[in-house]
N, C-alpha and C. Protein backbone atom coordinates (compact mmCIF):
# COMPACT_ATOMS: atom_id res chain seq x y z
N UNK A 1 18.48 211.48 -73.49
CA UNK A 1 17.62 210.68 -74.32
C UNK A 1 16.18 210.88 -73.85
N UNK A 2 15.15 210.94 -74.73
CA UNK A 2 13.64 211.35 -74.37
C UNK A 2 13.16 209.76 -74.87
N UNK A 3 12.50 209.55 -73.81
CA UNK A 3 11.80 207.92 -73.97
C UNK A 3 10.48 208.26 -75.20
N UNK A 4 10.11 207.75 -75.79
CA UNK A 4 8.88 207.49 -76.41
C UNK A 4 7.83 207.34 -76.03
N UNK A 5 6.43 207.87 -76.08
CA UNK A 5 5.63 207.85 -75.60
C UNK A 5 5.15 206.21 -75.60
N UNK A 6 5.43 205.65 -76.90
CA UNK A 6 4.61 204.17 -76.76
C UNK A 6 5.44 203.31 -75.82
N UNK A 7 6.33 203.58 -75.37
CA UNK A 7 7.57 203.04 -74.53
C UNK A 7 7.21 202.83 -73.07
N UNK A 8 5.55 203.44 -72.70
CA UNK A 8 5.30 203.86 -71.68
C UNK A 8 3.66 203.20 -71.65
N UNK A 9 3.33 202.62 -72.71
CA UNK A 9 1.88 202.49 -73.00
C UNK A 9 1.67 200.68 -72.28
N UNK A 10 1.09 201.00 -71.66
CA UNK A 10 0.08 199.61 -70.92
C UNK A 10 0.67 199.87 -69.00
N UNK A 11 1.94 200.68 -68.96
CA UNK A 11 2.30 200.56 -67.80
C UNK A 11 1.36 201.18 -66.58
N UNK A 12 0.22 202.41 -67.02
CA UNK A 12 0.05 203.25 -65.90
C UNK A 12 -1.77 202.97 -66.89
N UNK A 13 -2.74 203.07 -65.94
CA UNK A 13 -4.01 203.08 -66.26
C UNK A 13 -4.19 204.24 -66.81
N UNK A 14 -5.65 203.97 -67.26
CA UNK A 14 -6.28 205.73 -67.51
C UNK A 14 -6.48 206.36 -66.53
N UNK A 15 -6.90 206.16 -65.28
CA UNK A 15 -7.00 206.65 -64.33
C UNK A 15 -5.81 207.34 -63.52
N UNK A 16 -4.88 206.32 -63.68
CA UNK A 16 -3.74 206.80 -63.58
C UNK A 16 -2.77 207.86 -63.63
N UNK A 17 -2.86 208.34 -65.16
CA UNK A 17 -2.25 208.42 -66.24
C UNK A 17 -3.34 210.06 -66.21
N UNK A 18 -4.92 210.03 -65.35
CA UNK A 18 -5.23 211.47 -65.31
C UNK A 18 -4.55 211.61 -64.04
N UNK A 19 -4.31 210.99 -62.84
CA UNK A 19 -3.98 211.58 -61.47
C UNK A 19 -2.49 212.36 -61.41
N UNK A 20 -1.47 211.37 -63.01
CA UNK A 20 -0.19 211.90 -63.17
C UNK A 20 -0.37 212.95 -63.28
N UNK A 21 -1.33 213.64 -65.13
CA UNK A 21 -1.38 214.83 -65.12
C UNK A 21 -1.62 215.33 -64.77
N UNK A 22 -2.69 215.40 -63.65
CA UNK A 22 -2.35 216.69 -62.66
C UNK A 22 -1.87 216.96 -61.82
N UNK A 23 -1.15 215.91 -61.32
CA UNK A 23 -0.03 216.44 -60.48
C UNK A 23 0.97 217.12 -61.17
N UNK A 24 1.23 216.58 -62.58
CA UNK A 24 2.47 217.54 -63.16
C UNK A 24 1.67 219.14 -63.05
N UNK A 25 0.52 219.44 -63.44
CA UNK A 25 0.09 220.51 -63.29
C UNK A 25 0.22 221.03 -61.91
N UNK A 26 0.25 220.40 -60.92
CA UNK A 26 0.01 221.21 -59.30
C UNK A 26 1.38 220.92 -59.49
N UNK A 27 2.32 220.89 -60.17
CA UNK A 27 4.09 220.60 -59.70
C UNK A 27 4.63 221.78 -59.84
N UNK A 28 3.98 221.99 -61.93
CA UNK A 28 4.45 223.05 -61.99
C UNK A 28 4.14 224.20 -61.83
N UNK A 29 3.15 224.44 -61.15
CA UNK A 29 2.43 225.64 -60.68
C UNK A 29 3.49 225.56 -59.52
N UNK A 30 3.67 224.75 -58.83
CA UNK A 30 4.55 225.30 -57.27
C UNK A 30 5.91 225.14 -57.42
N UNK A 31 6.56 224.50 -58.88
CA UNK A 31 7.77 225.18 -59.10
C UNK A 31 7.96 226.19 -60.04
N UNK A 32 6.85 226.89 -60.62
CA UNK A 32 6.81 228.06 -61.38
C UNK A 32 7.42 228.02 -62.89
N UNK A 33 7.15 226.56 -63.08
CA UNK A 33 7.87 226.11 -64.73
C UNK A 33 6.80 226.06 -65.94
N UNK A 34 5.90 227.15 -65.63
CA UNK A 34 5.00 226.99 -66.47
C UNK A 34 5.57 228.48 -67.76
N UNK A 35 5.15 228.59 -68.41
CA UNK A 35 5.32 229.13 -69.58
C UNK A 35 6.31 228.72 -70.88
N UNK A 36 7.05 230.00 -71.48
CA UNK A 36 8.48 229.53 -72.70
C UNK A 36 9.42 229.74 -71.51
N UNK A 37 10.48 229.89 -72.39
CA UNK A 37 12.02 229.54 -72.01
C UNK A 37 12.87 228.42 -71.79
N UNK A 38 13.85 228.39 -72.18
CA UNK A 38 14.22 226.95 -71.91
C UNK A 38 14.42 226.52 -70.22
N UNK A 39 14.69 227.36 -69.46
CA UNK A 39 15.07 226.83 -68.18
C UNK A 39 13.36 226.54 -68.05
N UNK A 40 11.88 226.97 -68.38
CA UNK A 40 11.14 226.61 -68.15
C UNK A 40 10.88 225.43 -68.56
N UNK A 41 10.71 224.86 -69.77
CA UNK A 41 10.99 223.45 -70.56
C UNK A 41 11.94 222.73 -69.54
N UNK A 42 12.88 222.87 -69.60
CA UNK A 42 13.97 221.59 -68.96
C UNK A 42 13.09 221.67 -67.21
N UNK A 43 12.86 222.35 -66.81
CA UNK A 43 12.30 222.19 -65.69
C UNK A 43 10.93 221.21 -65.41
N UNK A 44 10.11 221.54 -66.81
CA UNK A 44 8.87 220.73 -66.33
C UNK A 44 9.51 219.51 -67.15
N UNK A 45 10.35 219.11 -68.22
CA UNK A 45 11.16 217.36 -68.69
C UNK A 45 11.31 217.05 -67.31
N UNK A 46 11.74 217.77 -66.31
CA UNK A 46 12.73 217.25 -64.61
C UNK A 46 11.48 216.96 -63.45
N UNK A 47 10.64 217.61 -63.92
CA UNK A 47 9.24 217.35 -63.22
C UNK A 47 8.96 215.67 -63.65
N UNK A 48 8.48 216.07 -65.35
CA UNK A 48 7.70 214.88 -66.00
C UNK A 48 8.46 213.52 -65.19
N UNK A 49 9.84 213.57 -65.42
CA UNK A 49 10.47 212.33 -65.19
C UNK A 49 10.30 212.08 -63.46
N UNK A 50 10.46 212.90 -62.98
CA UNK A 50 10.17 212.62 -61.27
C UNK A 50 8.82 211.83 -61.21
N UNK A 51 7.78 212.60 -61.79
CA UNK A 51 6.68 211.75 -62.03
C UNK A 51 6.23 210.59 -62.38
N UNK A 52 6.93 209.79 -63.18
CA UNK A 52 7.11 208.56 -64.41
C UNK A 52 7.80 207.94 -63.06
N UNK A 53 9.20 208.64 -62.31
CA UNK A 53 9.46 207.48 -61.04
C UNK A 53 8.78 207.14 -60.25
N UNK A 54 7.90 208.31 -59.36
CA UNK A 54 7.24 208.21 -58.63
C UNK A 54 6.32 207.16 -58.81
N UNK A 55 5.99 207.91 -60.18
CA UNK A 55 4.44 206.60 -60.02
C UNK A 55 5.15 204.69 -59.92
N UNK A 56 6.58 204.82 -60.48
CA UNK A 56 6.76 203.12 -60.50
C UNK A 56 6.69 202.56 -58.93
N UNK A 57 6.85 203.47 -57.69
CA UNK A 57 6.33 203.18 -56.75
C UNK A 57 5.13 203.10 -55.80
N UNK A 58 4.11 203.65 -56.80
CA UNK A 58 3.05 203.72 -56.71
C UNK A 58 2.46 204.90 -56.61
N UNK A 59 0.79 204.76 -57.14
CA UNK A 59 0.73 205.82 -57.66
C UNK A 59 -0.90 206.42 -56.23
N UNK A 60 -0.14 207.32 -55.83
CA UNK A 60 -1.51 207.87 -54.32
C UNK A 60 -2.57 208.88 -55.47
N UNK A 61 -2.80 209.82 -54.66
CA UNK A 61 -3.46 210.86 -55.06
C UNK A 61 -2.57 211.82 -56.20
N UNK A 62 -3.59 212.70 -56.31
CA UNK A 62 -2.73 213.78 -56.63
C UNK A 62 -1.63 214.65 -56.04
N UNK A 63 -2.40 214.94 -55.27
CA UNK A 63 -1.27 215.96 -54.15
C UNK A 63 0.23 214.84 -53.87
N UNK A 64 -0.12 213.66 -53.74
CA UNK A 64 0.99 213.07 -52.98
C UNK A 64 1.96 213.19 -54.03
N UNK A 65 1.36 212.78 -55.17
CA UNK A 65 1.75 212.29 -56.63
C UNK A 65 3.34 213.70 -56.80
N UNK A 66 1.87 214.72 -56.87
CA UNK A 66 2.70 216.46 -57.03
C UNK A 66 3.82 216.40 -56.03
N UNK A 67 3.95 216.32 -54.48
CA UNK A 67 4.74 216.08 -53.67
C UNK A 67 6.09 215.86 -53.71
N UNK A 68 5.91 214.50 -54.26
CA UNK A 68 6.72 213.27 -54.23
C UNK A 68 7.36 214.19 -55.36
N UNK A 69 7.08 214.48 -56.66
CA UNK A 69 7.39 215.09 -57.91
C UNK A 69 8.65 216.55 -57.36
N UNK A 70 8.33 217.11 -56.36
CA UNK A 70 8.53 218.25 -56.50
C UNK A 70 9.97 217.89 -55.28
N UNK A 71 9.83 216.79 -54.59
CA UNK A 71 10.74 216.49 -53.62
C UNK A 71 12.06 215.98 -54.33
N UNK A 72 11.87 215.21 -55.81
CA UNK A 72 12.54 214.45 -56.38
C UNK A 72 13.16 215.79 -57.17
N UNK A 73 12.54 216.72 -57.57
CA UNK A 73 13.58 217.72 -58.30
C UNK A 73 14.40 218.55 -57.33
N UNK A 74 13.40 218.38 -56.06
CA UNK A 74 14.73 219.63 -55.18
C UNK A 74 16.31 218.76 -55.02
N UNK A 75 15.82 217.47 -54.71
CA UNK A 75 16.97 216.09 -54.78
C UNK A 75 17.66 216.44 -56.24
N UNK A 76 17.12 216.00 -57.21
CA UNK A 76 18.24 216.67 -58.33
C UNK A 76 18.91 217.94 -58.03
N UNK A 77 18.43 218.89 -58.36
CA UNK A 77 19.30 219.89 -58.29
C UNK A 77 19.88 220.28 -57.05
N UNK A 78 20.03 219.63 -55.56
CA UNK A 78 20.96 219.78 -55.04
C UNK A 78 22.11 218.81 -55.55
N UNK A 79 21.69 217.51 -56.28
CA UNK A 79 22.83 217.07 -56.66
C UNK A 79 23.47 217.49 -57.71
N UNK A 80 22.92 218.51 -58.71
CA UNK A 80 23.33 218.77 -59.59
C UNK A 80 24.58 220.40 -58.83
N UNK A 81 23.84 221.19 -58.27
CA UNK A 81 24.77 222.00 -57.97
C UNK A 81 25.84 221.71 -56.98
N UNK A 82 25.66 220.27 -56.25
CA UNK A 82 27.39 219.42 -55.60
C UNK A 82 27.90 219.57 -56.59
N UNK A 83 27.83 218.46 -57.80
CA UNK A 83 28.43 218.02 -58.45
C UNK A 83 29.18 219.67 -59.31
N UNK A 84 28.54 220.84 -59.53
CA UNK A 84 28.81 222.09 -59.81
C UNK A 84 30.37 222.40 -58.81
N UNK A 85 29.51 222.43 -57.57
CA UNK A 85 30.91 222.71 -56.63
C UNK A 85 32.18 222.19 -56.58
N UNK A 86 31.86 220.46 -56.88
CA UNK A 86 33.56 220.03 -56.80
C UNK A 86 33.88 219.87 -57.98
């Protein structure tokens, strides 16, 4: 399910809401999910949403922002390729 953008509106400032986007930008530059393809797409949706968590715990800089983003997808997909194994 893809949340709605207005679904999301009053929660994160403007200020905010620029420090997200660029961390999704420094995310996906250092997980290399930038261009087409679908594994590129589903990669930066797995970014976006790491991001949207992160920030509900607050929202640092950028870099931390990107960090935190990029720590939360390596966490998915090791759980995703357990769950592969058994």
């Amino acid at each position: 399910m893809v949340a709605e953008s207005r679904a999301f509106e009053g929660l994160f400032s403007e200020e905010d809401t620029t420090i997200i986007g660029e961390a999704f930008s420094m995310a996906c530059d250092a997980l290399d999910a930038t261009g087409s393809g679908e594994r590129k797409k589903a990669l930066r949706a797995e970014i976006a949403a790491a991001l949207v968590e992160a920030a509900t715990y607050g929202i640092g800089g950028k870099q931390e922002m990107a960090d935190a983003a990029i720590r939360l997808v390596y966490i998915d997909l090791i759980a995703i390729q357990f769950i592969r194994d058994y």
